[in-house]
Protein backbone atom coordinates (compact mmCIF):
# COMPACT_ATOMS: atom_id res chain seq x y z
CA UNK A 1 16.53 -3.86 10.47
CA UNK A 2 13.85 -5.88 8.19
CA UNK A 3 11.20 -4.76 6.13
CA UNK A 4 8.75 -5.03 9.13
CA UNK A 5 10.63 -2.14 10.74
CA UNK A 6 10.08 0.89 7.71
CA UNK A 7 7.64 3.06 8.73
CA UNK A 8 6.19 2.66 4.96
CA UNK A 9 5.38 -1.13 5.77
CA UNK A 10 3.82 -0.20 9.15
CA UNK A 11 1.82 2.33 6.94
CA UNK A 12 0.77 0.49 4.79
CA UNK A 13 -0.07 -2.62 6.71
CA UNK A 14 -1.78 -0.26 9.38
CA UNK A 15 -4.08 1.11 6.30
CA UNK A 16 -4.72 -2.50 4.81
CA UNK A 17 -5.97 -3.97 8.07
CA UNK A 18 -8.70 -0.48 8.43
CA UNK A 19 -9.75 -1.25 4.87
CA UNK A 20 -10.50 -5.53 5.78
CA UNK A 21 -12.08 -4.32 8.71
CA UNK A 22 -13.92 -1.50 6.66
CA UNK A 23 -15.21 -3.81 3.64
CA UNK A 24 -16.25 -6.16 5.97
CA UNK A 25 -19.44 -3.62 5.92
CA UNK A 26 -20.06 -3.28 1.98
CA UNK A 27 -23.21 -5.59 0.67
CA UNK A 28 -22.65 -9.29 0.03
CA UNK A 29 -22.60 -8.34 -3.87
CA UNK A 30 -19.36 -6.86 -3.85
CA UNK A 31 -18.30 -10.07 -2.37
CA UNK A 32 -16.37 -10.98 -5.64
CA UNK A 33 -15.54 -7.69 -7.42
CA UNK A 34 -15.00 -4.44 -4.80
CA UNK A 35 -14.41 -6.21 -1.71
CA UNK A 36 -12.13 -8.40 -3.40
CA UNK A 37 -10.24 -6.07 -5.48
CA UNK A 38 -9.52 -3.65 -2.17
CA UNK A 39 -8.01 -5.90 -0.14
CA UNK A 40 -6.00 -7.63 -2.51
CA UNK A 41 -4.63 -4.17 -3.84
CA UNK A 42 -4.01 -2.64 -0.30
CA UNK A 43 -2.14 -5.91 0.92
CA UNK A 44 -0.11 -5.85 -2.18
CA UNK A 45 1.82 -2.66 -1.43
CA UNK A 46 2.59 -4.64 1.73
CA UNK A 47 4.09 -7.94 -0.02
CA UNK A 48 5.98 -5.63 -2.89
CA UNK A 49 8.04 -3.85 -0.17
CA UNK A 50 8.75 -6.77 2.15
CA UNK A 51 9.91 -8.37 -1.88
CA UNK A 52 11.79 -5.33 -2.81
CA UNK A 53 12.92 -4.93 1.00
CA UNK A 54 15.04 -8.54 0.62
CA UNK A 55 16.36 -7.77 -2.75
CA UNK A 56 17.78 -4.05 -1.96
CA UNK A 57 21.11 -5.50 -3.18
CA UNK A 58 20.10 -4.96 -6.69
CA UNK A 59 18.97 -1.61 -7.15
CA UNK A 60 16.85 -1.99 -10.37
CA UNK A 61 15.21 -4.95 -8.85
CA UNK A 62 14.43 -2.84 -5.64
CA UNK A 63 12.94 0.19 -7.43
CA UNK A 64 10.80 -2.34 -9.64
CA UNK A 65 9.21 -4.13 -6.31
CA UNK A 66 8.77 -0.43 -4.47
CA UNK A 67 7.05 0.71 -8.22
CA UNK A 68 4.67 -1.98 -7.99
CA UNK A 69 4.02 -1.21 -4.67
CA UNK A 70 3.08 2.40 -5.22
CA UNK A 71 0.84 0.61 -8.82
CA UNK A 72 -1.12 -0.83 -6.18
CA UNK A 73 -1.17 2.11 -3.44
CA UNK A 74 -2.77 3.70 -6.56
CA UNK A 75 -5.17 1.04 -7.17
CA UNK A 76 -6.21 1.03 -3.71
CA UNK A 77 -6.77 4.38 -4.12
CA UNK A 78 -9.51 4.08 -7.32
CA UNK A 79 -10.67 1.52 -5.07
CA UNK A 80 -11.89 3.76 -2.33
CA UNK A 81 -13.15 6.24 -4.92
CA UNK A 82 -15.52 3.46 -6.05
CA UNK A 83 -16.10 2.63 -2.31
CA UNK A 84 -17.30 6.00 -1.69
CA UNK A 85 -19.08 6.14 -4.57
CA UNK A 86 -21.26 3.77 -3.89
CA UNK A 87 -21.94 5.56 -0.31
CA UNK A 88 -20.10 2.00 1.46
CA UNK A 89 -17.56 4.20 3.09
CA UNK A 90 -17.99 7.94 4.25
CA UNK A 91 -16.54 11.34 3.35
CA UNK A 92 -14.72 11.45 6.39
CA UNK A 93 -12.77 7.91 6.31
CA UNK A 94 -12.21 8.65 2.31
CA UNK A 95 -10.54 11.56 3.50
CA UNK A 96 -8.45 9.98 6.17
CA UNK A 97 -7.69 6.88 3.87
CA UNK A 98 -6.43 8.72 1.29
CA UNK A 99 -4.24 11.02 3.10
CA UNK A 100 -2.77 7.90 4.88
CA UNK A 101 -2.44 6.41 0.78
CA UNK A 102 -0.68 9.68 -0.44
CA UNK A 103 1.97 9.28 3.21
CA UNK A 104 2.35 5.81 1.53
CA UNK A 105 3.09 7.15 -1.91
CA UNK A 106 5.51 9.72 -0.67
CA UNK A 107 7.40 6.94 0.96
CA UNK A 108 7.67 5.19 -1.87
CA UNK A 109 8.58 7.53 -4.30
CA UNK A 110 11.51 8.74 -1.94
CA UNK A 111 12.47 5.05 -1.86
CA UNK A 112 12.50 4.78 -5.50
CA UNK A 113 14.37 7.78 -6.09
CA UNK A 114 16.99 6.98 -3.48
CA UNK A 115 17.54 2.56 -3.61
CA UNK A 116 21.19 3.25 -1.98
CA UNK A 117 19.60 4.72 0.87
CA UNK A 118 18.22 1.19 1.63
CA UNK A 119 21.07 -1.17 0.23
CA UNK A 120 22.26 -3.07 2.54
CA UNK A 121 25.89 -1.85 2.99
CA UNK A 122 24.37 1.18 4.31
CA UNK A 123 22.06 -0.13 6.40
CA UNK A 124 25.10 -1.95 9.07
């Protein structure tokens, strides 16, 4: 098993690849500030748990990279808050991106509550 294969990476790549499509749509201005800020925040969750995934042998290390994964889950959130805010996304997908973002959360939290579930002598 890699990183690739937890269902929190395919959730959270899954939900970074709607919100490129998705700002793909917001006005040129946002160019450098909103449209920026979203994607770099919602891929982030992705690179921290493929970081933390590889160094699962060191459980402080692990729960620090899965932390800063859910940091940025919540940023993404505040993100779409602003996004719907400024009426570039709807009700509906604010609703469906955020329940996808809390799944996300959840995941994480149970992985930094429980690193030996994920070390790698349990994992053969």
């Amino acid at each position: 098993m890699n990183y690739k294969d937890l269902t929190v990476f395919k959730k959270a790549f899954e939900l970074a690849m709607i919100i490129f499509e998705e700002r793909k749509k917001f006005p040129v201005e946002e160019r450098y500030s909103l449209t920026d800020q979203i994607r770099r925040s919602s891929r982030s969750v992705c690179v921290n748990i493929a970081e933390g995934y590889r160094k699962r042998q060191y459980p402080a290390h692990f729960k620090s990279k899965m932390s800063d994964a859910d940091m940025e889950n919540s940023e993404t959130q505040t993100w779409l808050l602003f996004a719907r805010s400024c009426n570039y996304i709807s009700n509906e997908l604010l609703g469906k991106l955020e329940k996808q973002s809390e799944e996300i959360g959840r995941l994480l939290s149970h992985m930094i509550n429980n690193p030996e579930s994920y070390n790698q002598s349990s994992q053969k």
